[in-house]
Protein backbone atom coordinates (compact mmCIF):
# COMPACT_ATOMS: atom_id res chain seq x y z
CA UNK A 1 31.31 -77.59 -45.28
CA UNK A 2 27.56 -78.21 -44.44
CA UNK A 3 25.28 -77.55 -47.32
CA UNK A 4 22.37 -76.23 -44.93
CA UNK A 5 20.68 -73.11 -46.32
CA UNK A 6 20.71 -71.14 -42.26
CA UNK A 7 22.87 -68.22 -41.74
CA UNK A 8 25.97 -68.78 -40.00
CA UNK A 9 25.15 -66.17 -37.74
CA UNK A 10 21.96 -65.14 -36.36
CA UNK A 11 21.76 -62.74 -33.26
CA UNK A 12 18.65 -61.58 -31.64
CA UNK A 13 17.32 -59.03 -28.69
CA UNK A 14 21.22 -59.93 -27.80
CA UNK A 15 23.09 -57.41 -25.08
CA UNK A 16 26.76 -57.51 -25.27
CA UNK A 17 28.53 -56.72 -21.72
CA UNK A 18 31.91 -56.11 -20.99
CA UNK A 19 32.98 -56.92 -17.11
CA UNK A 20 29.09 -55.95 -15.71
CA UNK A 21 28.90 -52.72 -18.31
CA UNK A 22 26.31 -53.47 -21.28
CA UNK A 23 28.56 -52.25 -24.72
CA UNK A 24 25.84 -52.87 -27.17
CA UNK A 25 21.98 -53.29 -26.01
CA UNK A 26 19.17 -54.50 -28.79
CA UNK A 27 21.66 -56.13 -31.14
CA UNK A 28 19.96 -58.01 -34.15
CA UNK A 29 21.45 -59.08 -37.12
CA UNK A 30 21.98 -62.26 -39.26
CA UNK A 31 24.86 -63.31 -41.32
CA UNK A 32 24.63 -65.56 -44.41
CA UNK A 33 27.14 -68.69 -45.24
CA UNK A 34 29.86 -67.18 -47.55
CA UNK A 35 29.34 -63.11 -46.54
CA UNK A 36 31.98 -60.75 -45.97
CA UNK A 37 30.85 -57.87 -42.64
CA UNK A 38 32.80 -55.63 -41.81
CA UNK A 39 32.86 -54.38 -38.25
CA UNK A 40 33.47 -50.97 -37.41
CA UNK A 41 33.32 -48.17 -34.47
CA UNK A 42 35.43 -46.22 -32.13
CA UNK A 43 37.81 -47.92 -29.65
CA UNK A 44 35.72 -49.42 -26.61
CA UNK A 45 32.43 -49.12 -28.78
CA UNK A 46 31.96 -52.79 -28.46
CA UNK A 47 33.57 -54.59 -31.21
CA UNK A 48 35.72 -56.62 -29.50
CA UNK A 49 33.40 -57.35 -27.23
CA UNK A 50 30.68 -58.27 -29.84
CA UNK A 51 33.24 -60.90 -31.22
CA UNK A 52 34.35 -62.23 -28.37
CA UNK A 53 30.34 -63.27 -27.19
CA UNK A 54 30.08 -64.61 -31.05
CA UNK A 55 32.72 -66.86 -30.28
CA UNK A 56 31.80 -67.88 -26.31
CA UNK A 57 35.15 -66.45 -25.04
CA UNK A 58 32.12 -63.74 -23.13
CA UNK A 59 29.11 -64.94 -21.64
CA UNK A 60 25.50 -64.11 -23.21
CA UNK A 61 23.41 -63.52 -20.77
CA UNK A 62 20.35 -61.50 -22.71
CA UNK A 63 19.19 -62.37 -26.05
CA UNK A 64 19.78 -65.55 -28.28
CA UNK A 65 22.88 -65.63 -30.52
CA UNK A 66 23.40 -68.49 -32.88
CA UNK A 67 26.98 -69.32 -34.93
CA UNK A 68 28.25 -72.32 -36.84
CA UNK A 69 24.94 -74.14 -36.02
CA UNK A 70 25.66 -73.66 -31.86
CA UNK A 71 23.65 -72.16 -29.02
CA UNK A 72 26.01 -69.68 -27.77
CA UNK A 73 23.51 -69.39 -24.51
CA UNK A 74 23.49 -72.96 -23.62
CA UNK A 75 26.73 -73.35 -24.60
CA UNK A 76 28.52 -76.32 -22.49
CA UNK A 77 32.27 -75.10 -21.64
CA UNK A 78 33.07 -78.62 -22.83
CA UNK A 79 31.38 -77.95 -26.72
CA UNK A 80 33.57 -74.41 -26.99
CA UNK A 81 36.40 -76.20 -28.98
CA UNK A 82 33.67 -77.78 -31.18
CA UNK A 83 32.17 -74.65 -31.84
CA UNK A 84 35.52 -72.57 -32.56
CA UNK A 85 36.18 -75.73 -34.95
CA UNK A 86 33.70 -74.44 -37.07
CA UNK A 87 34.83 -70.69 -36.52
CA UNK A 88 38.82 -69.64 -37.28
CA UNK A 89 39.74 -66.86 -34.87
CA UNK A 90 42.27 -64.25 -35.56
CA UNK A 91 44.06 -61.95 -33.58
CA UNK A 92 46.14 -58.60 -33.75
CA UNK A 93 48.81 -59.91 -31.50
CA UNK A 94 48.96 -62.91 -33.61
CA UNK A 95 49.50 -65.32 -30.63
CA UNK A 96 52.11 -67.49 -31.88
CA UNK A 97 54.11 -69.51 -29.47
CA UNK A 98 57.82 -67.85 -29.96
CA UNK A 99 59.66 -70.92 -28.82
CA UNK A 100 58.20 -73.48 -31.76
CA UNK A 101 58.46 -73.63 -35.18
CA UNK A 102 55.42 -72.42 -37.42
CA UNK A 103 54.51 -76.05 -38.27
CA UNK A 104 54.93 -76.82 -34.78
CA UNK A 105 52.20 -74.21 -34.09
CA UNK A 106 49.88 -75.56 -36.36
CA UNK A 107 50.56 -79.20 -34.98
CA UNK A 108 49.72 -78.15 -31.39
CA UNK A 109 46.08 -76.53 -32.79
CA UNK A 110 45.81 -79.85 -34.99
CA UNK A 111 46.26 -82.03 -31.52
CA UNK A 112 44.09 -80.09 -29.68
CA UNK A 113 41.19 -80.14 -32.22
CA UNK A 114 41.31 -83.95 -32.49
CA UNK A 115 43.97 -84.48 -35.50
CA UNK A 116 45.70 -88.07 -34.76
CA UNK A 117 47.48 -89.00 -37.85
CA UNK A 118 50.75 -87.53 -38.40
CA UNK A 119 50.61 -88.06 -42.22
CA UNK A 120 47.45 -86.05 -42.42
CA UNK A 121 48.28 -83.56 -40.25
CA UNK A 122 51.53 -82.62 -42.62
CA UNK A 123 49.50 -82.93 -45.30
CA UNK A 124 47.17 -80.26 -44.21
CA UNK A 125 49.93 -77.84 -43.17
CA UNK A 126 51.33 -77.83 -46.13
CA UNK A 127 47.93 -77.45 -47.64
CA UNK A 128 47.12 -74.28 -45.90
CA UNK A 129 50.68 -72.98 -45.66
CA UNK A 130 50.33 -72.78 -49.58
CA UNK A 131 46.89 -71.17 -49.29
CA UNK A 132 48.81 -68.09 -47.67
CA UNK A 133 51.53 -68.20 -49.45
CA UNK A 134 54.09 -69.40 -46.97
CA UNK A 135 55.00 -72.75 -48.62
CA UNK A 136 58.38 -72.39 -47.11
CA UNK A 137 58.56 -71.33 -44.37
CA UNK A 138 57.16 -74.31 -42.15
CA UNK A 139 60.60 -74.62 -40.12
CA UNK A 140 60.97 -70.93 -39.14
CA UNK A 141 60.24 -69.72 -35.68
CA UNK A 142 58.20 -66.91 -35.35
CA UNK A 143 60.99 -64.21 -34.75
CA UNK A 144 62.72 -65.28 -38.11
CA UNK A 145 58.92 -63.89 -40.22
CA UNK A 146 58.29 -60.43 -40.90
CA UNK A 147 54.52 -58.90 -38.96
CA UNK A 148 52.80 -59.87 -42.28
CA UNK A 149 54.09 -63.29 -42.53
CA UNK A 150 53.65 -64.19 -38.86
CA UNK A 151 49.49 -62.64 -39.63
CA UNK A 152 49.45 -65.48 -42.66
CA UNK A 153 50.59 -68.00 -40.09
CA UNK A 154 47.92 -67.06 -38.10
CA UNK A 155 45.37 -67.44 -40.93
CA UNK A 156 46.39 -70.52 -41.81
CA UNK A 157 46.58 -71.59 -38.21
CA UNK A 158 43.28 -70.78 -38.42
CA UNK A 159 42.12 -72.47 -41.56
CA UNK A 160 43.41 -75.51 -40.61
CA UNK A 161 39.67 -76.99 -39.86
CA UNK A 162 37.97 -75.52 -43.00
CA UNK A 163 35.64 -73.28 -41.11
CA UNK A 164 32.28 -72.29 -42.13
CA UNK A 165 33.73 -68.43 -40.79
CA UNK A 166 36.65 -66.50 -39.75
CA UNK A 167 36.43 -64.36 -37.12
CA UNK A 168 38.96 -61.26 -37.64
CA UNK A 169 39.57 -58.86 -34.76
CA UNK A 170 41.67 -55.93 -36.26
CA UNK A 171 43.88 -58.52 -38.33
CA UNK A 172 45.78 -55.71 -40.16
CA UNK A 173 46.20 -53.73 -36.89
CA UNK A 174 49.96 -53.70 -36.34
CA UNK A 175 51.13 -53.92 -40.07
CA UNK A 176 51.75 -51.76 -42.67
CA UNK A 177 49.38 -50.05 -45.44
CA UNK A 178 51.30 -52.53 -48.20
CA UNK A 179 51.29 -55.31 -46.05
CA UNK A 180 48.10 -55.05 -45.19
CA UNK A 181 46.75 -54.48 -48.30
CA UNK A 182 48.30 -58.21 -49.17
CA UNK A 183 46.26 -59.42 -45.95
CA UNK A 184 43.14 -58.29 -47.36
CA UNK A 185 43.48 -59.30 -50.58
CA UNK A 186 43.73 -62.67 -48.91
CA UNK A 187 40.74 -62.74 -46.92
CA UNK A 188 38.69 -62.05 -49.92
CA UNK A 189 40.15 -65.07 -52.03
CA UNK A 190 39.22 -66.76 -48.71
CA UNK A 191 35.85 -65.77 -48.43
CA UNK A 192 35.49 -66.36 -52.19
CA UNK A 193 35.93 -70.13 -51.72
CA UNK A 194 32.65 -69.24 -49.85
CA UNK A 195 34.31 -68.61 -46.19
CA UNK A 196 32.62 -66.23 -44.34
CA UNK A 197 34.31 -63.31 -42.64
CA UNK A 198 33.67 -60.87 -40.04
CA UNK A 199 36.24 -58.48 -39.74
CA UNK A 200 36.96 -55.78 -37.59
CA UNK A 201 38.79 -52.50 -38.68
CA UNK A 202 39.95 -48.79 -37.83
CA UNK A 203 40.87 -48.72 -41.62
CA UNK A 204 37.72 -46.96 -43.03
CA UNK A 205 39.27 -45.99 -46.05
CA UNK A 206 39.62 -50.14 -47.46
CA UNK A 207 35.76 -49.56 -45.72
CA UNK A 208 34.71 -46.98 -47.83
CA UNK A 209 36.33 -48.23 -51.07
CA UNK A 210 35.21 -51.94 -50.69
CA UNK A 211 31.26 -52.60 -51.95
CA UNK A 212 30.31 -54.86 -48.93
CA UNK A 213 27.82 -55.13 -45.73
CA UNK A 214 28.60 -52.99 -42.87
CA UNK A 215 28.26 -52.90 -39.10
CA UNK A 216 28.86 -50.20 -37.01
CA UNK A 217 29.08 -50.06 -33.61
CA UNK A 218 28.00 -46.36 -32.22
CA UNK A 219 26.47 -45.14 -29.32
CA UNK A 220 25.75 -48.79 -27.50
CA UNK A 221 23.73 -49.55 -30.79
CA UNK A 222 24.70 -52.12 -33.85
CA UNK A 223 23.81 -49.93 -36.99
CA UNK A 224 23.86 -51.99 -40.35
CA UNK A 225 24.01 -50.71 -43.68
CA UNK A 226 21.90 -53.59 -44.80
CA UNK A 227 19.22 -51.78 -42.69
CA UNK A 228 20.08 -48.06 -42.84
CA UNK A 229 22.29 -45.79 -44.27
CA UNK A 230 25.16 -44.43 -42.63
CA UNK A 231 28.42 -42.56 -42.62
CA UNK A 232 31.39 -44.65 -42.57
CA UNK A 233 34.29 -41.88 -41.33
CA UNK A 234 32.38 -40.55 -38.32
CA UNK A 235 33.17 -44.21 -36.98
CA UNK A 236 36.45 -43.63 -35.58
């Protein structure tokens, strides 16, 4: 983890489009190193497409947006997988290949992100495996875990490079109040080890009972509770 003192995300004058429609015009916010945001706002208000320009899978093409120490606007295609090295991305669909094993998942994420030794790539399964509390289940396919196991594969999957942030795009979607309950719980022992989180929800209620930073998409504007007061249940 870099010891530098500069947020891990800083966005400003930013528009966020979607095909050739501008979602979110005059966005400006910053994120510290080790914060938890929640992102909230009705379906098609932007938040996907907010996260999706944060982590150069959308092009920028007004304003200046910062993460993980890259220039999203100058971005390269060829520096992408360094910046989403430095940013774990997870999904509601959990995109898990069904035909491999979980560690087999993980391996093919280690490869591509530049792991080489086979010793230290088990060792670092294992290592985040634990951290969700799957230590067993390594040799499973996908089909054989329950939704909420299959979302901890996924976070560990997307541990596996110690990231600076996680990037959370309705990650308790498709599971569960109990299970995803669990799911939370984890993200904040994650982001107490001082990983920072973004996360995007429809669940206002864990919003409105969990003391944190808010941003709201509404209207084509970013509101954030940093900044201004607002209501969280009109959001959905």
């Amino acid at each position: 983890m870099s010891f530098s003192t500069d947020p891990v995300v800083r966005v400003k004058d930013a528009c966020i489009f979607q095909d050739n429609n501008t979602v979110l015009g005059d966005v400006n916010f910053e994120m510290e190193k080790g914060e938890f945001v929640f992102l909230i706002g009705r379906t098609g208000g932007g938040k996907s497409s907010l996260l999706k320009t944060l982590y150069a899978d959308l092009p920028l093409r007004l304003g200046q947006i910062d993460v993980a120490g890259f220039n999203i606007a100058n971005l390269k295609p060829s520096e992408i997988p360094l910046l989403r090295r430095k940013i774990g991305i997870i999904f509601q669909d959990f995109q898990l290949f069904p035909d491999r094993t979980v560690t087999d998942n993980l391996t093919f994420v280690m490869r591509a992100t530049g792991w080489k030794d086979s010793a230290k790539i088990k060792a670092r399964q294992a290592e985040v495996l634990m951290q969700v509390g799957l230590g067993s289940v390594g040799s499973k396919m996908p089909h054989q875990l329950s939704g909420g196991e299959q979302q901890r594969v996924v976070i560990a999957r997307a541990l596996i490079n110690e990231p600076v942030m996680l990037i959370a795009d309705e990650p308790t979607g498709n599971l569960d109040p109990e299970v995803s309950l669990g799911i939370f719980r984890l993200f904040q022992d994650i982001n107490k080890k001082g990983t920072a989180i973004m996360m995007a929800t429809h669940d206002h209620e864990l919003v409105k009972s969990t003391p944190g930073r808010v941003l709201k998409c509404q209207k084509g504007k970013l509101l954030d509770s940093k900044v201004e007061k607002f209501e969280i249940n009109t959001a959905f």
